[in-house]
N, C-alpha and C. Protein backbone atom coordinates (compact mmCIF):
# COMPACT_ATOMS: atom_id res chain seq x y z
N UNK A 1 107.88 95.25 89.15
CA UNK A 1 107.75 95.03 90.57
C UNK A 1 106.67 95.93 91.15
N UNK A 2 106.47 97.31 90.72
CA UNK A 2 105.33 97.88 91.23
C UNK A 2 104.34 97.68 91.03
N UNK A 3 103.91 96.85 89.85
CA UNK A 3 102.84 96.25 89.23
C UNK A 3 101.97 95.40 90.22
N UNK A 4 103.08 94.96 90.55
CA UNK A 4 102.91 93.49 91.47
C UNK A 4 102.34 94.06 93.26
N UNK A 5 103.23 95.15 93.19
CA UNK A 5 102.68 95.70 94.72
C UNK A 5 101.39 96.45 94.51
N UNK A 6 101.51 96.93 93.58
CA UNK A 6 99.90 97.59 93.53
C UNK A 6 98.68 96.41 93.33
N UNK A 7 98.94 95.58 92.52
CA UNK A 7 97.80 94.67 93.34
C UNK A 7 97.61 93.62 94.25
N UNK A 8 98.70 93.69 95.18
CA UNK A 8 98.87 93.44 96.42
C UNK A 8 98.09 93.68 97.29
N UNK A 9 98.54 95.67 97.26
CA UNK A 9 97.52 96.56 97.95
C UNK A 9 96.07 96.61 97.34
N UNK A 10 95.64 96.61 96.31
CA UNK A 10 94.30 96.29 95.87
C UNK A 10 93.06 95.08 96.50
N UNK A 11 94.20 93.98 96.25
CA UNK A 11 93.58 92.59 96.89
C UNK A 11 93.64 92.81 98.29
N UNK A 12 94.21 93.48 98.94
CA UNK A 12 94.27 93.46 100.68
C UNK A 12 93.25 94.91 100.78
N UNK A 13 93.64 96.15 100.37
CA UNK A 13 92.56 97.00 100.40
C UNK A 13 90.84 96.04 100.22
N UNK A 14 90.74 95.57 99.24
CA UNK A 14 89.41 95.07 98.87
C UNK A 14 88.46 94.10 100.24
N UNK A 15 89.54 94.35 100.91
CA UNK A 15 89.16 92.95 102.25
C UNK A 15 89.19 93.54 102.90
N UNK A 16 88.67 94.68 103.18
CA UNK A 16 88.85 95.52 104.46
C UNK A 16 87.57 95.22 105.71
N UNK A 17 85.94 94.38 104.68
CA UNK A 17 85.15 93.69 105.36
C UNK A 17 85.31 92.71 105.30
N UNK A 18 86.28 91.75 105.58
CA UNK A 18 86.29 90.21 105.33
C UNK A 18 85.93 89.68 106.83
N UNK A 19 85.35 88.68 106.42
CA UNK A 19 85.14 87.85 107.85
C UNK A 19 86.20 86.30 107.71
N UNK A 20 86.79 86.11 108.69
CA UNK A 20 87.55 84.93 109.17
C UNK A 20 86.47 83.75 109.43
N UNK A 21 86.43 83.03 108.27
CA UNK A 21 86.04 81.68 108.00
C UNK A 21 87.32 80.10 108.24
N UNK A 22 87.51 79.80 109.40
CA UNK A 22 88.51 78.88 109.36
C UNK A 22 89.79 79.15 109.04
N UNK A 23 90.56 79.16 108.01
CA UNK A 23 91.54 79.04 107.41
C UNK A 23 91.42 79.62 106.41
N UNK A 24 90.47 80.51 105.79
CA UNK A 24 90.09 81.09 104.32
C UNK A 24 89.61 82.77 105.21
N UNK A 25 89.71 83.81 104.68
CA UNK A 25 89.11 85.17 104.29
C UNK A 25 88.46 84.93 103.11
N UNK A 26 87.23 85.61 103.55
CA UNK A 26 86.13 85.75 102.34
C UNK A 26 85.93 87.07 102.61
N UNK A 27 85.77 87.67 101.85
CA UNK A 27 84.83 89.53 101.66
C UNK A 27 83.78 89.41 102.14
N UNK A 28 82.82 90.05 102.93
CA UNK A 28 81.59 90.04 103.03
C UNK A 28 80.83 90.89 101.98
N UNK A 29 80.00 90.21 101.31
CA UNK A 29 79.61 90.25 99.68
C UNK A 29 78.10 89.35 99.67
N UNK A 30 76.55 89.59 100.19
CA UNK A 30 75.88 89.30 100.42
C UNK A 30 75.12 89.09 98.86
N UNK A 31 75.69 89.70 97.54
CA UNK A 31 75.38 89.58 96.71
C UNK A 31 76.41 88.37 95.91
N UNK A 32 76.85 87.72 96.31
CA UNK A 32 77.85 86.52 96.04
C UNK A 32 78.64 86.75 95.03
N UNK A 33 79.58 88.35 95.62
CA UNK A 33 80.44 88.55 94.17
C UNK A 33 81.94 87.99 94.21
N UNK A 34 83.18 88.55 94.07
CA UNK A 34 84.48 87.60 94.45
C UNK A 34 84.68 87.19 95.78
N UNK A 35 85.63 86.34 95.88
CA UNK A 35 85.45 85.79 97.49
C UNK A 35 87.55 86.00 97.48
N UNK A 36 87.79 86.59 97.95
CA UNK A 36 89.11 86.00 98.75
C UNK A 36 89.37 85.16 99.34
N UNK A 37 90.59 84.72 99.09
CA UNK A 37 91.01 83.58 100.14
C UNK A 37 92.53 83.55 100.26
N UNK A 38 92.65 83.38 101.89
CA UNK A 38 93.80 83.08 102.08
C UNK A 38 94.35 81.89 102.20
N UNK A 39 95.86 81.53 101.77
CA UNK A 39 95.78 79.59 101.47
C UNK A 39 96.06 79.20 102.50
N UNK A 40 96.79 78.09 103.23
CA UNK A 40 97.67 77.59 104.14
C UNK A 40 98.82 78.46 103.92
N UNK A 41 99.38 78.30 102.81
CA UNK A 41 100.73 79.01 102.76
C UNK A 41 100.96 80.23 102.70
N UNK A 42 99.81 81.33 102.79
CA UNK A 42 99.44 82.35 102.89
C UNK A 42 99.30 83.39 101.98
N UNK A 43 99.29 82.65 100.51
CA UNK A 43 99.34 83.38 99.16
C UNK A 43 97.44 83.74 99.36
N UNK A 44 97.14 84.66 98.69
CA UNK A 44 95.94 85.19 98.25
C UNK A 44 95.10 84.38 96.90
N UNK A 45 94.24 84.31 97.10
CA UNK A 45 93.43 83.60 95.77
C UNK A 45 92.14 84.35 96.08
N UNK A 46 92.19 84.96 94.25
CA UNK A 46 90.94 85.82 94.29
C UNK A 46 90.18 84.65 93.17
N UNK A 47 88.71 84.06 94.03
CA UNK A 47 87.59 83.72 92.94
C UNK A 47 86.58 84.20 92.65
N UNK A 48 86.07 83.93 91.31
CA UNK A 48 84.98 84.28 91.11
C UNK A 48 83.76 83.42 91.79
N UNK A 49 82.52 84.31 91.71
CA UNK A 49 81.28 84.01 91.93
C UNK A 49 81.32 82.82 91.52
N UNK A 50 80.01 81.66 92.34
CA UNK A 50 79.48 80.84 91.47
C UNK A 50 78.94 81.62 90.42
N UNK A 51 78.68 81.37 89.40
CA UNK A 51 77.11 81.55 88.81
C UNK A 51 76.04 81.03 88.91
N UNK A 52 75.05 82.35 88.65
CA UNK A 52 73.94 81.32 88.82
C UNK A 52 73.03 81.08 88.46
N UNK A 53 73.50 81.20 86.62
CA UNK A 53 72.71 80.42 85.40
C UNK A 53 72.76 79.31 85.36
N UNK A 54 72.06 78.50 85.39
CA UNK A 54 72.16 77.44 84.91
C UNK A 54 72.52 76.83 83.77
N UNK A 55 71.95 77.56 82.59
CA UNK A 55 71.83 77.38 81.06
C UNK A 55 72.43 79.45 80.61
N UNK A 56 72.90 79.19 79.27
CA UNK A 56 73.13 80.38 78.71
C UNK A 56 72.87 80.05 77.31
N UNK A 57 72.66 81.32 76.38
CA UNK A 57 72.15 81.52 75.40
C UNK A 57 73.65 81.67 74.54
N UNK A 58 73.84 81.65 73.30
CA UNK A 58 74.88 81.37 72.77
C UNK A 58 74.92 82.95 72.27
N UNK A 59 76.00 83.78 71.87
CA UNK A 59 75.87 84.88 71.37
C UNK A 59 75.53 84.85 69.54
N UNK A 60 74.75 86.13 69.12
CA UNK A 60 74.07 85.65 67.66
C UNK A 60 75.29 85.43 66.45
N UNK A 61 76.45 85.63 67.04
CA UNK A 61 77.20 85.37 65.77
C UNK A 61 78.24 86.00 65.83
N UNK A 62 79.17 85.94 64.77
CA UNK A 62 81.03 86.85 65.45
C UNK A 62 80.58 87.55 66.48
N UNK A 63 81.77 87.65 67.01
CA UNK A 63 81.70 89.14 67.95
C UNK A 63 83.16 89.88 67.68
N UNK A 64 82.97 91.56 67.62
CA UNK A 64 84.09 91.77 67.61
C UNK A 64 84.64 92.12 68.92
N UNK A 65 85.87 92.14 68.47
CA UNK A 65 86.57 91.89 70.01
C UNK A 65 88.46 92.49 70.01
N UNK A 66 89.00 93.22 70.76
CA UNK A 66 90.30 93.56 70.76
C UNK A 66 91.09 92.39 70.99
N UNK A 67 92.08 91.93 70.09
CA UNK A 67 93.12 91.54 70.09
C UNK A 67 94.79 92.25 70.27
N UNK A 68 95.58 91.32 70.88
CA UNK A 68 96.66 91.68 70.84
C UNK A 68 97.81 90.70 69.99
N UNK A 69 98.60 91.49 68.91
CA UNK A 69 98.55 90.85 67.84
C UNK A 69 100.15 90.84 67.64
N UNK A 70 101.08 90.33 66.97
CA UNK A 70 102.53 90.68 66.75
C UNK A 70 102.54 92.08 66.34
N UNK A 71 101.54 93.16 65.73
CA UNK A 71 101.96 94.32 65.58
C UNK A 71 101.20 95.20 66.36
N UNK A 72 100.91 94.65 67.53
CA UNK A 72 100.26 95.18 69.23
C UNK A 72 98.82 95.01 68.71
N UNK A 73 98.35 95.43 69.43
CA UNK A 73 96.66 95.75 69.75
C UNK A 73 95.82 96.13 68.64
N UNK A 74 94.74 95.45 68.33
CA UNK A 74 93.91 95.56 66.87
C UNK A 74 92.64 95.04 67.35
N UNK A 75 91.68 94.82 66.79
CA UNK A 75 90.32 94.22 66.33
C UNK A 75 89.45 93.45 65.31
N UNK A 76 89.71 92.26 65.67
CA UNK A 76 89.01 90.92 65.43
C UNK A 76 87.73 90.30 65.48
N UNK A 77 87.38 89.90 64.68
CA UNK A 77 86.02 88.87 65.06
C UNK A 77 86.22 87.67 65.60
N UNK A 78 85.90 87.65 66.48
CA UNK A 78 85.84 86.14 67.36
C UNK A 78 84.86 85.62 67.70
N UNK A 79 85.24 84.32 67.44
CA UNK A 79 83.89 83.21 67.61
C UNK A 79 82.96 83.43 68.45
N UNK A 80 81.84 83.08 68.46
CA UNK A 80 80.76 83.41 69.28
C UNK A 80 80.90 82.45 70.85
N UNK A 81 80.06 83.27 71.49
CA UNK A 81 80.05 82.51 72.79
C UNK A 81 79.31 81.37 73.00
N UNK A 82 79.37 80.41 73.40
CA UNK A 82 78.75 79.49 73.50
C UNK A 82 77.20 79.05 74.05
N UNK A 83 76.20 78.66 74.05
CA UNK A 83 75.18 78.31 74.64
C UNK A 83 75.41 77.16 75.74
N UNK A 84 75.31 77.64 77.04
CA UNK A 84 75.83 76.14 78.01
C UNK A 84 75.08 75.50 78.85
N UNK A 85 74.99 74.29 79.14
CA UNK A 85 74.20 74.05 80.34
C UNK A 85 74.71 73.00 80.80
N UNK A 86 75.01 72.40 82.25
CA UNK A 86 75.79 70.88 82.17
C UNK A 86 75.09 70.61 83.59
N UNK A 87 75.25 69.15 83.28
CA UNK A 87 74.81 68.18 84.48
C UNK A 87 75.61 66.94 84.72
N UNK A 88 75.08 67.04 86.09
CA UNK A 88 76.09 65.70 86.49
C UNK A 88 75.32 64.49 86.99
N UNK A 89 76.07 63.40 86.43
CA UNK A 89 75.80 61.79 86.11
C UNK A 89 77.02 61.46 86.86
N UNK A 90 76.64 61.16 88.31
CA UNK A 90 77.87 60.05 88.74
C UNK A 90 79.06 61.13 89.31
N UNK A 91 79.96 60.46 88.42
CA UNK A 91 81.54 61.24 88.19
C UNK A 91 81.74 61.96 87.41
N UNK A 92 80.65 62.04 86.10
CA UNK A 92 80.47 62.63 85.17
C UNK A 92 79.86 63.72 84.86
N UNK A 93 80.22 64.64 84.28
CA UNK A 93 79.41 65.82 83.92
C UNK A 93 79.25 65.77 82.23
N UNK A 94 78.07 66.00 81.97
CA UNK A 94 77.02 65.88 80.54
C UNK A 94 77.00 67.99 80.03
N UNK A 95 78.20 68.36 79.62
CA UNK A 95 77.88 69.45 78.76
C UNK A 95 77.31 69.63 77.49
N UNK A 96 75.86 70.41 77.87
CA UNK A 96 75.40 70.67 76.51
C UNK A 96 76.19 72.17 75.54
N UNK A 97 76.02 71.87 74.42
CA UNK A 97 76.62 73.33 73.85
C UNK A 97 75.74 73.77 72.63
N UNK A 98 75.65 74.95 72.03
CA UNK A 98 75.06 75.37 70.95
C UNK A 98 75.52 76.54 70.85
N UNK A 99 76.05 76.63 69.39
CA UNK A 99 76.34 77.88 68.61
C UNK A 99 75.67 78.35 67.25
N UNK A 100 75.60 79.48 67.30
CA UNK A 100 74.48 80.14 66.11
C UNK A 100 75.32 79.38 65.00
N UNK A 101 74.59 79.46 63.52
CA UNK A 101 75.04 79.25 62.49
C UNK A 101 75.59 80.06 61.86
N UNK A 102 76.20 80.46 60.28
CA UNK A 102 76.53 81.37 59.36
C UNK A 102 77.69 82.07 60.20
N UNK A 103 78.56 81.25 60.16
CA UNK A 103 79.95 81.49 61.36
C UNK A 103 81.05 81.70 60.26
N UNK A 104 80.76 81.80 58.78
CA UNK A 104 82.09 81.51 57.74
C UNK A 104 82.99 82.76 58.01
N UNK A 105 82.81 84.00 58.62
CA UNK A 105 83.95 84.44 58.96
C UNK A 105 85.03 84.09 60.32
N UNK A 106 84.41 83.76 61.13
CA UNK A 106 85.06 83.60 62.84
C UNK A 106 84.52 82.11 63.31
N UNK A 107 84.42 80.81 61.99
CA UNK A 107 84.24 79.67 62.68
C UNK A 107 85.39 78.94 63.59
N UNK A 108 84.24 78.49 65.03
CA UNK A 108 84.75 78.21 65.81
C UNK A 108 85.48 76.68 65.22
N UNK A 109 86.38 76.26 65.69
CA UNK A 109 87.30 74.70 65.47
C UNK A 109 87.36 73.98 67.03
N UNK A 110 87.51 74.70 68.04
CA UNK A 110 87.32 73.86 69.40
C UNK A 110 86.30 74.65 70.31
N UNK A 111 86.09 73.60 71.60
CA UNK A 111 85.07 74.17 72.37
C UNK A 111 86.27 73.91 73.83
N UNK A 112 86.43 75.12 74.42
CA UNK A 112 87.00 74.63 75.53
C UNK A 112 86.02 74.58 76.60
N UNK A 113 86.34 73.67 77.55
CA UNK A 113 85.25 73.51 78.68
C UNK A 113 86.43 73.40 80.13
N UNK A 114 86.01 74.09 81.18
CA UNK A 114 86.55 74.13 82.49
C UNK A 114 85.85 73.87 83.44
N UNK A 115 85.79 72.76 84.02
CA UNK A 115 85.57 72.42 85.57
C UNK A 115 86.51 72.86 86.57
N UNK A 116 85.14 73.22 87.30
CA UNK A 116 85.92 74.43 88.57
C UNK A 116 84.98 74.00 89.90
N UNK A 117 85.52 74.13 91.22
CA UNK A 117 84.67 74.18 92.25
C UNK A 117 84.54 75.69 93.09
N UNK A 118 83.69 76.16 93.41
CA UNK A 118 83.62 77.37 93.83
C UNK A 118 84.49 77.75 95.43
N UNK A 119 84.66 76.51 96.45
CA UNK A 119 85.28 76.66 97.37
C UNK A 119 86.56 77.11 97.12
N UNK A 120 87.53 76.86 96.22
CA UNK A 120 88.33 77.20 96.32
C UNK A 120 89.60 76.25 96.69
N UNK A 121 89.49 74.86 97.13
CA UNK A 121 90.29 74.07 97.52
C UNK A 121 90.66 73.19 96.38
N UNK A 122 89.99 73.24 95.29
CA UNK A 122 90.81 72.12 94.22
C UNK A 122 91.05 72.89 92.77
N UNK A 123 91.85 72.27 91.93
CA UNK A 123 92.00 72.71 91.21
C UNK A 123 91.30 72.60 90.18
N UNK A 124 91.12 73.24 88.95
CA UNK A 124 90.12 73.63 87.73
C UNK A 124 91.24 72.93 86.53
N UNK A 125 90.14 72.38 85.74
CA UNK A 125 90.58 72.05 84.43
C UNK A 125 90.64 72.15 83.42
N UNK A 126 91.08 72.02 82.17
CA UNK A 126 90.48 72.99 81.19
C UNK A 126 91.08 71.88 79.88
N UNK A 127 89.60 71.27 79.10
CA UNK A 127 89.95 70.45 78.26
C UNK A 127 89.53 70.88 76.83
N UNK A 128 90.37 71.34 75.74
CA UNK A 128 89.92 71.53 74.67
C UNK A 128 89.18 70.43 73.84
N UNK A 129 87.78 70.35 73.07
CA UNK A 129 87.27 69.66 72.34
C UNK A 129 87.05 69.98 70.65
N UNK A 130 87.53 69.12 70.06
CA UNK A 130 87.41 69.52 68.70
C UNK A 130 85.79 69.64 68.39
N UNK A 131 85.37 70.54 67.78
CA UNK A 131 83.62 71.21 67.07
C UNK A 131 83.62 70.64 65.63
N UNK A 132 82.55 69.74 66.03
CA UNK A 132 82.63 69.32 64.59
C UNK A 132 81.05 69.53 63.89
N UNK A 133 79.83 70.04 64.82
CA UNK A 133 79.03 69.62 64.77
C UNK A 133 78.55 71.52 65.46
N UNK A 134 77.48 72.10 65.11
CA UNK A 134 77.14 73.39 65.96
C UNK A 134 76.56 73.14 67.18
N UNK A 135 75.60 71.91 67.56
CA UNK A 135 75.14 71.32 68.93
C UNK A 135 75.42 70.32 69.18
N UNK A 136 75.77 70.32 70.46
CA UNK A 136 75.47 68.73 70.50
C UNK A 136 76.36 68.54 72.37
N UNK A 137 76.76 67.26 72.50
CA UNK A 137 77.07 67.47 74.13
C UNK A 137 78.55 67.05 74.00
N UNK A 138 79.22 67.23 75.37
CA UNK A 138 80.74 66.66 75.37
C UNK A 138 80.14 65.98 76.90
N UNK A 139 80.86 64.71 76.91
CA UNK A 139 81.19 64.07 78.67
C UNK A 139 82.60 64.39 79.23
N UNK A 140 82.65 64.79 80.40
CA UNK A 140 83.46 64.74 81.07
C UNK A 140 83.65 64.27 82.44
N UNK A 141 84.57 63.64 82.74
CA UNK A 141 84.91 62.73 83.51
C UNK A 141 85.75 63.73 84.48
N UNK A 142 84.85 63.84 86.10
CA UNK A 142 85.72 64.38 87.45
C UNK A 142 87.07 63.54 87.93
N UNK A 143 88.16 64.65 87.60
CA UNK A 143 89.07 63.66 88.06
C UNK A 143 88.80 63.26 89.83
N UNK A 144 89.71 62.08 89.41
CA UNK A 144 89.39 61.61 91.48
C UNK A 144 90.37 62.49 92.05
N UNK A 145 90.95 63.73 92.00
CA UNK A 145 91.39 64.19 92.90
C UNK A 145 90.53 65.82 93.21
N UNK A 146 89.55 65.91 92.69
CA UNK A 146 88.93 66.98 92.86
C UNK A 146 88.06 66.30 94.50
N UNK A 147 88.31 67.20 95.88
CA UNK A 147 88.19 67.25 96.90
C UNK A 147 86.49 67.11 96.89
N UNK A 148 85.92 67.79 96.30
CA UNK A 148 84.68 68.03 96.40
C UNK A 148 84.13 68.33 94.78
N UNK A 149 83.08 67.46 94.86
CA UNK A 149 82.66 67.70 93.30
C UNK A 149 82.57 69.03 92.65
N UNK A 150 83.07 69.48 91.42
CA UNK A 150 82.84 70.28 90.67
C UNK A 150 81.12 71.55 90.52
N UNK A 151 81.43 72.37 90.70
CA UNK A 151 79.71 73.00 90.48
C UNK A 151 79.91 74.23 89.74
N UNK A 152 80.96 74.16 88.83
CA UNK A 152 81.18 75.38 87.82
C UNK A 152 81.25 75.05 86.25
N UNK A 153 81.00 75.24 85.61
CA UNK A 153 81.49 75.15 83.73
C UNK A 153 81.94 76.14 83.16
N UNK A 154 82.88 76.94 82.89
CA UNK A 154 83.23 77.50 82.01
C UNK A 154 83.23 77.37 80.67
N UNK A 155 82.74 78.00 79.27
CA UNK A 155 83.12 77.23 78.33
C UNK A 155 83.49 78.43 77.18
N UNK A 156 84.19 78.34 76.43
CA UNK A 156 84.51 79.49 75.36
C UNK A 156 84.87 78.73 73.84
N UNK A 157 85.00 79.15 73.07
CA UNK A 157 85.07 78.25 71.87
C UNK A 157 86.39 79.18 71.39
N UNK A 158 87.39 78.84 70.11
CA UNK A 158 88.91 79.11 69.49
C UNK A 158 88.42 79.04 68.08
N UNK A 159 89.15 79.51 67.33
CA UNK A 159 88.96 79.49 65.79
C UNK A 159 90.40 78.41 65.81
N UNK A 160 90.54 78.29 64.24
CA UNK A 160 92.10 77.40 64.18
C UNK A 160 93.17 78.21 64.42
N UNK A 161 93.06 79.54 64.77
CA UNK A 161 94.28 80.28 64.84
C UNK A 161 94.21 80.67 66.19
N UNK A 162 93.21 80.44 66.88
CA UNK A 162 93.33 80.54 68.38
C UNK A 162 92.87 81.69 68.84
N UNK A 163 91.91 82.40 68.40
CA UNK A 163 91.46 83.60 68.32
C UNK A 163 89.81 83.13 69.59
N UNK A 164 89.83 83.83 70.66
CA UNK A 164 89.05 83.06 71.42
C UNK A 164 87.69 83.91 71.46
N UNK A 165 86.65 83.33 72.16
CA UNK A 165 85.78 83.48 72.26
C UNK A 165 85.16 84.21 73.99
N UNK A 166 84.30 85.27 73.90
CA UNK A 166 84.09 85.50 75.53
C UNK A 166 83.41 84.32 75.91
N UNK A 167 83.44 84.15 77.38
CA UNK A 167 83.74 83.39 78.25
C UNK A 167 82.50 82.94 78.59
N UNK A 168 81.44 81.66 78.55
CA UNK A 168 80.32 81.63 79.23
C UNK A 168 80.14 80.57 80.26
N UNK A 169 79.80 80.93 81.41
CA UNK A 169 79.81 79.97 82.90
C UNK A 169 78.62 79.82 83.42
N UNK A 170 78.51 78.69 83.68
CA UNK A 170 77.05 78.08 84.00
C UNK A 170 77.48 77.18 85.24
N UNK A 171 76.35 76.95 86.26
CA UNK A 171 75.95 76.38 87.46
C UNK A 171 75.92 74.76 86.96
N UNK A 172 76.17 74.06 87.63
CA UNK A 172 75.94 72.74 86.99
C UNK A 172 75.05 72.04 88.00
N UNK A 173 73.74 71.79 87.21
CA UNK A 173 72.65 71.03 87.11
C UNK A 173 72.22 69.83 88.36
């Protein structure tokens, strides 16, 4: 329970410059870093930045990385980060991907991809794709209940044991 109040007070401390936008608190953050928001129902939602790469470079190969494991906390190689860039067709968004080669210790098995909108009013998705191939594209289809089209990608790649990959987010096109 104190856990919970301390970042209570964190997220409300952090807004101490927020400006009243309608129905939402945002931080005033001229460098477009998290945005607060308050909902209708008056819960807090902290987002991230857009980004505002467009395209990203894939990382050169494993990475190591802390895991938390059935015998606690250790260190792993995990799949590399992805190379991203996506555009939108229609309803559709066209993700490109690319990952380095010589992956036989930490090969990736899926590519996850997340559509997100930066306002804050709809919800984000997150569809795992099986990797069968080191480049190549995935389509994805905006559901019709996203309020306002999508302008985020998240994408990270999993080994078969689920061992994940850091996180790479790109602007969409």
């Amino acid at each position: 329970m104190a856990g919970s109040s301390l970042a209570l007070a964190v997220l409300t401390a952090g807004c101490g410059g927020c400006d009243k936008q309608g129905s939402s608190t945002r931080p005033s953050d001229p460098e477009g870093g998290l945005k607060l928001i308050t909902t209708e129902g008056g819960g807090l939602v902290l987002l991230p930045a857009k980004p505002r790469a467009r395209a990203t470079e894939p990382s050169e190969g494993c990475v190591r990385g802390r895991v938390v494991g059935p015998r606690g906390p250790t260190t792993a190689l995990l799949p590399p980060k992805p190379g991203l860039r996506a555009k939108r067709v229609g309803e559709t968004l066209i993700v490109t991907y690319e990952l380095p080669g010589g992956l036989n210790n930490c090969r990736p098995w899926t590519l996850r991809l997340t559509i997100a909108s930066s306002n804050g009013r709809n919800l984000s998705i997150t569809r795992p794709y099986r990797l069968r191939v080191l480049r190549g594209s995935q389509r994805v289809r905006v559901p019709a209940y996203f309020d306002d089209p999508p302008d985020i990608v998240h994408g990270s790649t999993a080994t078969r044991d689920d061992l994940r990959s850091p996180v790479a987010s790109v602007s969409i096109g």
